[in-house]
C-alpha atoms as a PDB file:
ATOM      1  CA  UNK A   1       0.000   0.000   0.000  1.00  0.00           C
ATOM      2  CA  UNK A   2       2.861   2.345   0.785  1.00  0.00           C
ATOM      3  CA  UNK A   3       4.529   1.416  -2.486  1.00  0.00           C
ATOM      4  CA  UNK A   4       1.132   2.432  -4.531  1.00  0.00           C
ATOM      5  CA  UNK A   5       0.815   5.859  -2.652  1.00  0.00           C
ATOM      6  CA  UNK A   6       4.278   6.684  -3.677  1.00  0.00           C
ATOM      7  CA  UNK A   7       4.078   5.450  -6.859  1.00  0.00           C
ATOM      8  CA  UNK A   8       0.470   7.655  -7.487  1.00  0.00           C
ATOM      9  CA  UNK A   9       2.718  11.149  -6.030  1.00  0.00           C
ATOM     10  CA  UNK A  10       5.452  10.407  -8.231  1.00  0.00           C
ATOM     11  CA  UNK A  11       2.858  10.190 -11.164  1.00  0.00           C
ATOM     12  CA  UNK A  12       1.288  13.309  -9.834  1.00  0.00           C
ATOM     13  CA  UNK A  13       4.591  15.369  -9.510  1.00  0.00           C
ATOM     14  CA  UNK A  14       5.131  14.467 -13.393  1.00  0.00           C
ATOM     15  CA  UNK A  15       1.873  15.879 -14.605  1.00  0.00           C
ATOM     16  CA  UNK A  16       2.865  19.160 -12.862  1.00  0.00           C
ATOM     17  CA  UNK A  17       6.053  18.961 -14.257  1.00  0.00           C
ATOM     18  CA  UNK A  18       4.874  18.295 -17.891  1.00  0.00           C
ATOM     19  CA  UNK A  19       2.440  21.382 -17.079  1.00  0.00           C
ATOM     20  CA  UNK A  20       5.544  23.751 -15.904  1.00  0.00           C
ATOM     21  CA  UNK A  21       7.246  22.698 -19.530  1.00  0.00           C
ATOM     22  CA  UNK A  22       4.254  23.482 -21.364  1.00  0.00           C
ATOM     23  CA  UNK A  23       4.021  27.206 -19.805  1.00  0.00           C
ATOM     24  CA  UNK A  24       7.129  27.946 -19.409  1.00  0.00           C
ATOM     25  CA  UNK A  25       7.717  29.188 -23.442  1.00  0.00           C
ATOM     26  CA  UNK A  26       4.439  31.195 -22.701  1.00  0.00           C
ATOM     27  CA  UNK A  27       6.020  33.156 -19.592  1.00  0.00           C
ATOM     28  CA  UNK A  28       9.085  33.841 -21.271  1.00  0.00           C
ATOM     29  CA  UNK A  29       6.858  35.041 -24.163  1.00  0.00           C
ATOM     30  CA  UNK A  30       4.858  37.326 -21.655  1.00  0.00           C
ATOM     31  CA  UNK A  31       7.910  38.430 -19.841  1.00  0.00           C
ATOM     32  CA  UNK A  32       9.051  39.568 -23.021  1.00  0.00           C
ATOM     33  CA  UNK A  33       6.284  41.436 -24.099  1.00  0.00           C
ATOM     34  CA  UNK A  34       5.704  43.338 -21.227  1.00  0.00           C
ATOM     35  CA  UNK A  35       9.611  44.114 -21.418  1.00  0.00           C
ATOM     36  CA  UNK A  36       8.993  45.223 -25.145  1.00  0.00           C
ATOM     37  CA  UNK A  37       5.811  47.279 -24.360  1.00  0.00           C
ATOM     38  CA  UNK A  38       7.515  49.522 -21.539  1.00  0.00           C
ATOM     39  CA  UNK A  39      10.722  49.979 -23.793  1.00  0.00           C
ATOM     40  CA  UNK A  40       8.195  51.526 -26.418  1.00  0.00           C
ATOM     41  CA  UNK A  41       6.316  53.869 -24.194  1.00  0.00           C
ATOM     42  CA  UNK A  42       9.578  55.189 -23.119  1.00  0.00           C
ATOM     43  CA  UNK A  43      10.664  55.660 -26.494  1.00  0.00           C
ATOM     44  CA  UNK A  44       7.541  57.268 -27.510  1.00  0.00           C
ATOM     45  CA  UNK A  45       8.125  59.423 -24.407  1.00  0.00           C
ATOM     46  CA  UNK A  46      11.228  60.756 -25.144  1.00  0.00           C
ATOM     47  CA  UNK A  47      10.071  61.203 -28.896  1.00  0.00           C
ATOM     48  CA  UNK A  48       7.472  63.286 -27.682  1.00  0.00           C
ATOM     49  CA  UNK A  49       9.210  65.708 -25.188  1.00  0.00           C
ATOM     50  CA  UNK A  50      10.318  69.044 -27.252  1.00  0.00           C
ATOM     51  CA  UNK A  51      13.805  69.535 -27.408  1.00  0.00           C
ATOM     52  CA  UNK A  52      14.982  72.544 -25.640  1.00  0.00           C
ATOM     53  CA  UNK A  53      15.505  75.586 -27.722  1.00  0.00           C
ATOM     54  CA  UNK A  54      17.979  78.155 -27.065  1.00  0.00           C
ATOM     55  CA  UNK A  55      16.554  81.703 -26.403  1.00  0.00           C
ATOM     56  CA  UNK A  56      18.294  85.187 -26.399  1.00  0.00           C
ATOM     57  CA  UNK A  57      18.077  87.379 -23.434  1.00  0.00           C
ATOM     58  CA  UNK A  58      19.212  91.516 -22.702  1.00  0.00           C
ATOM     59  CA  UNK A  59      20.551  91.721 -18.997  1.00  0.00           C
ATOM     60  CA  UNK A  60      22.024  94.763 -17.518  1.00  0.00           C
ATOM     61  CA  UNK A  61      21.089  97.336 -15.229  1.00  0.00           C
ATOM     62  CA  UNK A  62      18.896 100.489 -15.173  1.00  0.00           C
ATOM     63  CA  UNK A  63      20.160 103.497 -13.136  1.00  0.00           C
ATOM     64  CA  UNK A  64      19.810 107.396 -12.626  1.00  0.00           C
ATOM     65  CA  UNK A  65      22.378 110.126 -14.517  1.00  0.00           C
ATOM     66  CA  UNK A  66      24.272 109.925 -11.271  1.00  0.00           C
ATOM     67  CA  UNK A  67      24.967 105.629 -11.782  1.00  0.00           C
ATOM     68  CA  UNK A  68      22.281 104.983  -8.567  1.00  0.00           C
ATOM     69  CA  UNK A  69      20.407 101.757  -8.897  1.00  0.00           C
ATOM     70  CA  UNK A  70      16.873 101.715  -9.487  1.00  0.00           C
ATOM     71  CA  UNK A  71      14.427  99.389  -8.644  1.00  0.00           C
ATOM     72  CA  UNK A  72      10.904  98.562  -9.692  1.00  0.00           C
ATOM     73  CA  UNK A  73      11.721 100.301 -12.885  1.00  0.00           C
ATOM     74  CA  UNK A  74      10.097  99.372 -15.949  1.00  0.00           C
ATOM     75  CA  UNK A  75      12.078  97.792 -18.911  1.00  0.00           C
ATOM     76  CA  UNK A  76      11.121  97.377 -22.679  1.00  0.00           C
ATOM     77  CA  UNK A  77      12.838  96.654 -25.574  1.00  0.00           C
ATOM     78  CA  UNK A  78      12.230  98.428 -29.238  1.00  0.00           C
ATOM     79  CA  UNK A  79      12.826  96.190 -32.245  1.00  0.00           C
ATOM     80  CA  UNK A  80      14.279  98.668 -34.588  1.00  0.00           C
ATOM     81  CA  UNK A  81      13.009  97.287 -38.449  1.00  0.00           C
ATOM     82  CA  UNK A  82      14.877  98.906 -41.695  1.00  0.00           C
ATOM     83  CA  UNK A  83      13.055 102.003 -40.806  1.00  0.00           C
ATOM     84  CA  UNK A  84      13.180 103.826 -37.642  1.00  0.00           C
ATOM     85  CA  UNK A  85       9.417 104.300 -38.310  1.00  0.00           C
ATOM     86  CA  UNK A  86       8.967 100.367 -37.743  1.00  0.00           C
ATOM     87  CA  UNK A  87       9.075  99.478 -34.705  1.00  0.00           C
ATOM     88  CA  UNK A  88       7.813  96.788 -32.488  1.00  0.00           C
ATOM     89  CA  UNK A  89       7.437  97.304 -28.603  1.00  0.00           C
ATOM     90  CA  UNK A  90       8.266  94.051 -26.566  1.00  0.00           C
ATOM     91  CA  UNK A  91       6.592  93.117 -22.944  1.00  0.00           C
ATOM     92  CA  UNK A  92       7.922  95.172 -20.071  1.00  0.00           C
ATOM     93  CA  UNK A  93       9.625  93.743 -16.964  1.00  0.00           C
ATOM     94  CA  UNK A  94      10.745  95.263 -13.468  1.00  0.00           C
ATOM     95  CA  UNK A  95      13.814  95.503 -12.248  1.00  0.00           C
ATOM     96  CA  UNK A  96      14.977  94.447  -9.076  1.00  0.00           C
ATOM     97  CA  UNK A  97      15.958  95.788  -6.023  1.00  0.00           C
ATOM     98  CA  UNK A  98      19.250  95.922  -7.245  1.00  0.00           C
ATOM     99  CA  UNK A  99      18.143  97.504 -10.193  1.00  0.00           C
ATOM    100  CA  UNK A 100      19.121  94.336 -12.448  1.00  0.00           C
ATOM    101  CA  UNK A 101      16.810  93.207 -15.331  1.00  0.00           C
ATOM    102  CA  UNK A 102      16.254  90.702 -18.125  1.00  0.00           C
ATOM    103  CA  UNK A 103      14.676  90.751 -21.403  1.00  0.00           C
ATOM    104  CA  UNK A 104      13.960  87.179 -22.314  1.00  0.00           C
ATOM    105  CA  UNK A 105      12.623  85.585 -25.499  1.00  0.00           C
ATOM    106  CA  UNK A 106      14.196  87.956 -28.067  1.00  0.00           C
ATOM    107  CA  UNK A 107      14.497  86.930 -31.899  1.00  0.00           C
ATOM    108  CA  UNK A 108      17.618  87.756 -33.624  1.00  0.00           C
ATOM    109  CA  UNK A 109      17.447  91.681 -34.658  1.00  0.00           C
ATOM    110  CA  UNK A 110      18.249  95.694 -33.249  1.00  0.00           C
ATOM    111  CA  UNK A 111      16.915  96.961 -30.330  1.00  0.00           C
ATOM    112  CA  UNK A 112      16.512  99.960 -28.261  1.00  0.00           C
ATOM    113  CA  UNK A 113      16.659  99.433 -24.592  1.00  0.00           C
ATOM    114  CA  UNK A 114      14.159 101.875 -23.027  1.00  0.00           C
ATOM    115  CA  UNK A 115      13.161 102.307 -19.026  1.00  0.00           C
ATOM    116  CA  UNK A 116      11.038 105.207 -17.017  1.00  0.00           C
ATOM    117  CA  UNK A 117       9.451 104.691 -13.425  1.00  0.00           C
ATOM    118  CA  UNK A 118       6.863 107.695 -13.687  1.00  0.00           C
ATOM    119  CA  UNK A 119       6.139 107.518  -9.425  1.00  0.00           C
ATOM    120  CA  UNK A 120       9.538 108.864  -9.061  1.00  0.00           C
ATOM    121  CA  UNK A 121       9.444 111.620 -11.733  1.00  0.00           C
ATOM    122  CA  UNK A 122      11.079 109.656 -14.622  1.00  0.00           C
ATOM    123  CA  UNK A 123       8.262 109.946 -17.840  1.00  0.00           C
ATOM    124  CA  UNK A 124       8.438 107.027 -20.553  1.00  0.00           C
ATOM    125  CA  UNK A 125       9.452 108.723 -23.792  1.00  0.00           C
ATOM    126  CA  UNK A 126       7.031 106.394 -25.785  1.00  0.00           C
ATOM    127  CA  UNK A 127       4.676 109.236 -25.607  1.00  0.00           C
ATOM    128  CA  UNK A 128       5.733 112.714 -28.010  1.00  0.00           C
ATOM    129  CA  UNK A 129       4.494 114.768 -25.001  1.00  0.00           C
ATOM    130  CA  UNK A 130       7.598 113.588 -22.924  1.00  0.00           C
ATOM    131  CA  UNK A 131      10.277 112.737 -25.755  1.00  0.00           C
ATOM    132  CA  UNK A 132      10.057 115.581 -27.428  1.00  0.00           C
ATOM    133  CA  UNK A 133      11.382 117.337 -24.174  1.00  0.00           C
ATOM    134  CA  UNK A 134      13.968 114.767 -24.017  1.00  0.00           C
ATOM    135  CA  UNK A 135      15.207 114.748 -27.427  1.00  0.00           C
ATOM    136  CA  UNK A 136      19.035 114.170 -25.927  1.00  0.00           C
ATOM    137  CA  UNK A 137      18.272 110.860 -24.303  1.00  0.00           C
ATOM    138  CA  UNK A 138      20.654 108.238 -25.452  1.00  0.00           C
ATOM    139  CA  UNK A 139      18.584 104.957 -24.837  1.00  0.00           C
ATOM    140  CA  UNK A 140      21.455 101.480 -25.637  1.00  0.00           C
ATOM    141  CA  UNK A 141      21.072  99.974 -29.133  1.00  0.00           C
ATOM    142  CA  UNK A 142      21.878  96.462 -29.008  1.00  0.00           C
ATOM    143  CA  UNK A 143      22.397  93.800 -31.436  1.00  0.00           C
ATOM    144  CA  UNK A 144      21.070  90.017 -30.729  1.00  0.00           C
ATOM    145  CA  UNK A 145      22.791  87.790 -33.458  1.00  0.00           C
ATOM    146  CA  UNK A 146      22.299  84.079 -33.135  1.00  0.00           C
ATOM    147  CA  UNK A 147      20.145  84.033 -29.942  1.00  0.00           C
ATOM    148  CA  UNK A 148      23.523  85.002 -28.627  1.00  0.00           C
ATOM    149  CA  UNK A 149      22.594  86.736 -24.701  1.00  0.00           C
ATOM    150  CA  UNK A 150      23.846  90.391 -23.815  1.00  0.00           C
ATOM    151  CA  UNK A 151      24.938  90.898 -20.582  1.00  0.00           C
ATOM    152  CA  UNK A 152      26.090  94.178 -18.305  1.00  0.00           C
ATOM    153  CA  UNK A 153      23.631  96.611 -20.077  1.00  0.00           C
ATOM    154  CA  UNK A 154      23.559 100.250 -18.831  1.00  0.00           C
ATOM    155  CA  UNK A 155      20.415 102.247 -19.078  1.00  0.00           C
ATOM    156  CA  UNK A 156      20.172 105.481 -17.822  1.00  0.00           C
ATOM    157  CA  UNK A 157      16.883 107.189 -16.964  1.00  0.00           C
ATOM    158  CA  UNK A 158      15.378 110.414 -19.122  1.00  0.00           C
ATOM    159  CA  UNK A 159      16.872 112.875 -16.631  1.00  0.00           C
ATOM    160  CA  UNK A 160      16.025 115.783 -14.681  1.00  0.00           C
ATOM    161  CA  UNK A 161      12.710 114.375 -13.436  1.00  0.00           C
ATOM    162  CA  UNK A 162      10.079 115.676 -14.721  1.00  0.00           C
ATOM    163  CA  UNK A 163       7.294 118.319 -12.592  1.00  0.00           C
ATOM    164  CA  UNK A 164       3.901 116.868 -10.997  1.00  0.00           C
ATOM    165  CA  UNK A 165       0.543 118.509 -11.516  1.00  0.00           C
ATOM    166  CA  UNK A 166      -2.392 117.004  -9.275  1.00  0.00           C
ATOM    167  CA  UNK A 167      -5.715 118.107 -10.686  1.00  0.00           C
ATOM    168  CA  UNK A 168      -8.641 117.884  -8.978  1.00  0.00           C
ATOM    169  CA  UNK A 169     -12.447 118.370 -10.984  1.00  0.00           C
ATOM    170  CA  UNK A 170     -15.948 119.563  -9.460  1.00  0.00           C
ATOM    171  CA  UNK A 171     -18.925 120.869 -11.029  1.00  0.00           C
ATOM    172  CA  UNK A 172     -18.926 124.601 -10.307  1.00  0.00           C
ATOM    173  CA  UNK A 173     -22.473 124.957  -9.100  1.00  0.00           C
ATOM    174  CA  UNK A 174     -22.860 122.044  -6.678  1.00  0.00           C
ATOM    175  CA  UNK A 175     -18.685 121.439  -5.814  1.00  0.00           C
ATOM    176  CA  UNK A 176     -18.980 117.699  -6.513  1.00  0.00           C
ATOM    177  CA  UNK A 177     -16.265 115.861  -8.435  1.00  0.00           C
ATOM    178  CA  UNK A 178     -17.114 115.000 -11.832  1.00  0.00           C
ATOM    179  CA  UNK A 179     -15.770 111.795 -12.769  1.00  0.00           C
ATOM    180  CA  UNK A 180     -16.223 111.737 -16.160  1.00  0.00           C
ATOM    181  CA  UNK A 181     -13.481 114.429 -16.445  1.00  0.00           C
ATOM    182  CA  UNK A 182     -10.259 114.275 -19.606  1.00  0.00           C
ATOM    183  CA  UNK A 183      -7.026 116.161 -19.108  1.00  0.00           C
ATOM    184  CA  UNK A 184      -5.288 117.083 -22.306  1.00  0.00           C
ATOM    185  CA  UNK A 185      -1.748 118.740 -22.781  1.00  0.00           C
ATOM    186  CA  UNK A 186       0.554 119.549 -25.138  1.00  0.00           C
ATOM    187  CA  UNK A 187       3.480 122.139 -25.612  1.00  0.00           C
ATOM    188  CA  UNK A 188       2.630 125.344 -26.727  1.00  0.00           C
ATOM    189  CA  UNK A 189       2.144 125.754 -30.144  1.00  0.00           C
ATOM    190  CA  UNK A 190       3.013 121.792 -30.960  1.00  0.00           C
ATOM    191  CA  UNK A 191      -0.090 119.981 -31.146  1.00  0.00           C
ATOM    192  CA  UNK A 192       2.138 116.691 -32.289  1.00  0.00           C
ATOM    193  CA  UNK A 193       2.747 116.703 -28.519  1.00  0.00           C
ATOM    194  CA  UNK A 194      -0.482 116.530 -27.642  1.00  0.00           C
ATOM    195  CA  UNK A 195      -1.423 113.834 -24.040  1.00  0.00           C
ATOM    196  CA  UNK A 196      -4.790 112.793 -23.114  1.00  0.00           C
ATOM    197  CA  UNK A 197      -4.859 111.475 -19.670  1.00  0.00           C
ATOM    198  CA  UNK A 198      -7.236 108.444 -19.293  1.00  0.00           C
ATOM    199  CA  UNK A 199     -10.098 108.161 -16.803  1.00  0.00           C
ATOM    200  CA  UNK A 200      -9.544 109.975 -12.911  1.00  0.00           C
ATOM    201  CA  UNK A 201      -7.863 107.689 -10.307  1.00  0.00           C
ATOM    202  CA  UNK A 202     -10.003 106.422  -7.850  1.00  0.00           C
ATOM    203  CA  UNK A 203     -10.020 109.679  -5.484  1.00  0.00           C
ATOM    204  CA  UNK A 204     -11.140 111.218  -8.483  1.00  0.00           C
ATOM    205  CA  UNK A 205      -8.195 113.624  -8.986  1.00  0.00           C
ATOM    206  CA  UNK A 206      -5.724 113.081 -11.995  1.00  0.00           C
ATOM    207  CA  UNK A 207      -1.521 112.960 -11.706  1.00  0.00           C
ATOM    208  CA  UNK A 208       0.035 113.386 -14.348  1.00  0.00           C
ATOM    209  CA  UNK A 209       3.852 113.991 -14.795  1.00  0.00           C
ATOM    210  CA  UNK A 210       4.830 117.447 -16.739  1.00  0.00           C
ATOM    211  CA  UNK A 211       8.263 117.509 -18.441  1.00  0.00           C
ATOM    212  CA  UNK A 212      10.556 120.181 -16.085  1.00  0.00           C
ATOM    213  CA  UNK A 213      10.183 124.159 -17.556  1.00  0.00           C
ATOM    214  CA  UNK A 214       8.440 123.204 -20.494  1.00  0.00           C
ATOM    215  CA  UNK A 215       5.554 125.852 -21.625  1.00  0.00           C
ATOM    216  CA  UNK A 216       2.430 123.411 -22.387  1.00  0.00           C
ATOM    217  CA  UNK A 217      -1.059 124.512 -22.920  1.00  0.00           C
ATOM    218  CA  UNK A 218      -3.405 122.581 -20.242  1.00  0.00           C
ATOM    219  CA  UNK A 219      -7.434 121.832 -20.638  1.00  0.00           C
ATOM    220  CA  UNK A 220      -9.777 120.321 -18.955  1.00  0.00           C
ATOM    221  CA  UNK A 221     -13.126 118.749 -20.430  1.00  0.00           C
ATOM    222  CA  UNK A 222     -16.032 116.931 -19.670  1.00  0.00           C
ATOM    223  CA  UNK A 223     -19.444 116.081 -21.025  1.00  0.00           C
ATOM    224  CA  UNK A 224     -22.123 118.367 -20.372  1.00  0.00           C
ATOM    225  CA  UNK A 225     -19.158 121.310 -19.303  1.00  0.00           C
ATOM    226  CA  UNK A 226     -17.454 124.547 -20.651  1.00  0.00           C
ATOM    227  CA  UNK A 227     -13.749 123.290 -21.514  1.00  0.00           C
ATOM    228  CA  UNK A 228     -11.259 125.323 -18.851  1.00  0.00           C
ATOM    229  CA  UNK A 229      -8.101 126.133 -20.136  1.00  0.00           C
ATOM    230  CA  UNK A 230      -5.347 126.948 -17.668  1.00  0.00           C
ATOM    231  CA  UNK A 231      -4.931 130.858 -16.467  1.00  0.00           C
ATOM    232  CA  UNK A 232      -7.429 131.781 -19.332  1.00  0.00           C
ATOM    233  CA  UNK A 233      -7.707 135.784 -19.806  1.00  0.00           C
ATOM    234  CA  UNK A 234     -10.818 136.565 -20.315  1.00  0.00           C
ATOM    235  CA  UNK A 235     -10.699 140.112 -21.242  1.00  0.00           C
ATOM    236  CA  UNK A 236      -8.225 138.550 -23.908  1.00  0.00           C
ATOM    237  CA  UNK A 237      -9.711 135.628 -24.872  1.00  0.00           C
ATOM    238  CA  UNK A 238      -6.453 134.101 -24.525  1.00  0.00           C
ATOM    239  CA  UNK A 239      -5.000 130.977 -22.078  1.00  0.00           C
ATOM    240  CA  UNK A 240      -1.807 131.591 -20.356  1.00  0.00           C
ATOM    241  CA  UNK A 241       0.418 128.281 -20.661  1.00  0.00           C
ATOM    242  CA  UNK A 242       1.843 126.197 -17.376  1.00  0.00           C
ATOM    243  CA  UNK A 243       4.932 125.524 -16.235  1.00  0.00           C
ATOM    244  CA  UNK A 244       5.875 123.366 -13.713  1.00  0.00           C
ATOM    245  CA  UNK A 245      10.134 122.968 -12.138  1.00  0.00           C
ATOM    246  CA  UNK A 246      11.939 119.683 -11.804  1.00  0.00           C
ATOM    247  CA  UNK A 247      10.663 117.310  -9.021  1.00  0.00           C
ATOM    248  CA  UNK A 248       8.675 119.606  -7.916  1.00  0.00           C
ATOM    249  CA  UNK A 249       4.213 118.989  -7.374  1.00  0.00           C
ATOM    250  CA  UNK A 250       1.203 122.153  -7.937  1.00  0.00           C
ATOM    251  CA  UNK A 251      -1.832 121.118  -7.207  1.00  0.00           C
ATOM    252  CA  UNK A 252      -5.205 122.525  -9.473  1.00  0.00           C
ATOM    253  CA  UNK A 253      -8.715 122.563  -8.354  1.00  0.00           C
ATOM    254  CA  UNK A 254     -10.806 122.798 -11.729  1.00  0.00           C
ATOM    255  CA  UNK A 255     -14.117 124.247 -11.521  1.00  0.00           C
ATOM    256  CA  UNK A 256     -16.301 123.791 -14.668  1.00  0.00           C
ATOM    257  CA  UNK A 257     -19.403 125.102 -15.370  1.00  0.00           C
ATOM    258  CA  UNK A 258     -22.072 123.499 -16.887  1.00  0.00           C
ATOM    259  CA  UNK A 259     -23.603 123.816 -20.403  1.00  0.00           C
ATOM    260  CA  UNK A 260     -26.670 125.711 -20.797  1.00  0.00           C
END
């Protein structure tokens, strides 16, 4: 009896032997596959990830006419074309506290390095109210070839700061501020120099910068209102222009009077 038991496990440990052979070519198979499958999702992977391209920068510095550091000053860049007339405006950045900025992202081409910070006095020359008062300014031209970065860039703020006028705007008859008020200015006798302010801040007064001892006629509109001009004569019929000293603030409370 002992004989036959061992004889019936030896006869059961062949089957499952026999059954291990069989499978075996099938797990390899499987192993192989699943080896094969993860090999081609990585490949696909790194087929799919962009390759990293190489982009031009401007770094330098921004600073006053004395070579002080300033911060939060805003940067742009100019793409000068074949004509001075052509030209493309890139975004603006800040600079730093150490007055350090960069100007990423910048095709292959010319371009003048511009900066202003207008809460300390220092206008940005894109408008022709400010730049043609600051025809001397000297901004960097700088030459990206072959997405090659240019570092230790100097740029020196429009200098002496400009004057401040802060203008406030009430109806004459009932002394409330009228909030639907525009501010335009221009140098006297150059209309081409001609700034509209935009809408009044939220205390309902405008601040605009003035470039220092420059003669510009100043008006004040709204719907529904006379136009005031600065200082007008009125046994002359004639407006008396505004200046306004470097760095330095006058204040204006406008008055107009309503249409009849």
């Amino acid at each position: 009896m002992v004989t036959g038991m061992i004889e019936m496990q030896r006869r059961l440990w062949r089957v499952k032997m026999r059954k291990l052979v069989l499978l075996s070519p099938l797990l390899v198979i499987t192993l192989v596959s699943l080896i094969n499958t993860r090999a081609s999702k990585t490949n696909t992977q790194l087929t799919m990830q962009p390759s990293e391209k190489k982009s031009a920068a401007i770094k330098g510095i921004v600073t006053t006419s004395g070579g002080q550091p300033v911060s939060k000053a805003m940067v742009y860049a100019i793409r000068l074309g074949n004509n001075d007339d052509r030209r493309t405006r890139r975004d603006s950045v800040k600079t730093d506290e150490a007055g350090r900025f960069s100007l990423s992202n910048l095709p292959d081409g010319e371009y003048s390095i511009h900066a202003f910070k207008e809460e300390d006095g220092y206008p940005d020359l894109t408008f022709a109210f400010y730049s043609a008062a600051y025809e001397d300014v000297n901004w960097p031209k700088i030459s990206i070839v072959n997405e090659t970065t240019v570092e230790d860039v100097i740029v020196h703020l429009a200098s002496p700061k400009c004057g401040r006028i802060v203008i406030t705007v009430v109806d004459a008859q009932t002394n409330k501020k009228i909030r639907d008020a525009e501010v335009s200015l221009n140098h006297e006798g150059n209309p081409k120099t001609l700034l509209i302010s935009g809408t009044n801040r939220p205390d309902d007064s405008f601040n605009l910068l003035v470039p220092p001892d420059v003669v510009v006629d100043l008006k004040v509109s709204a719907p529904g209102y006379r136009d005031w001009h600065y200082n007008t004569d009125r046994s002359k019929h004639e407006t008396r222009p505004l200046q306004v000293a470097a760095d330095t603030t006058k204040e204006l409370s406008v008055a107009l009077q309503p249409q009849k």
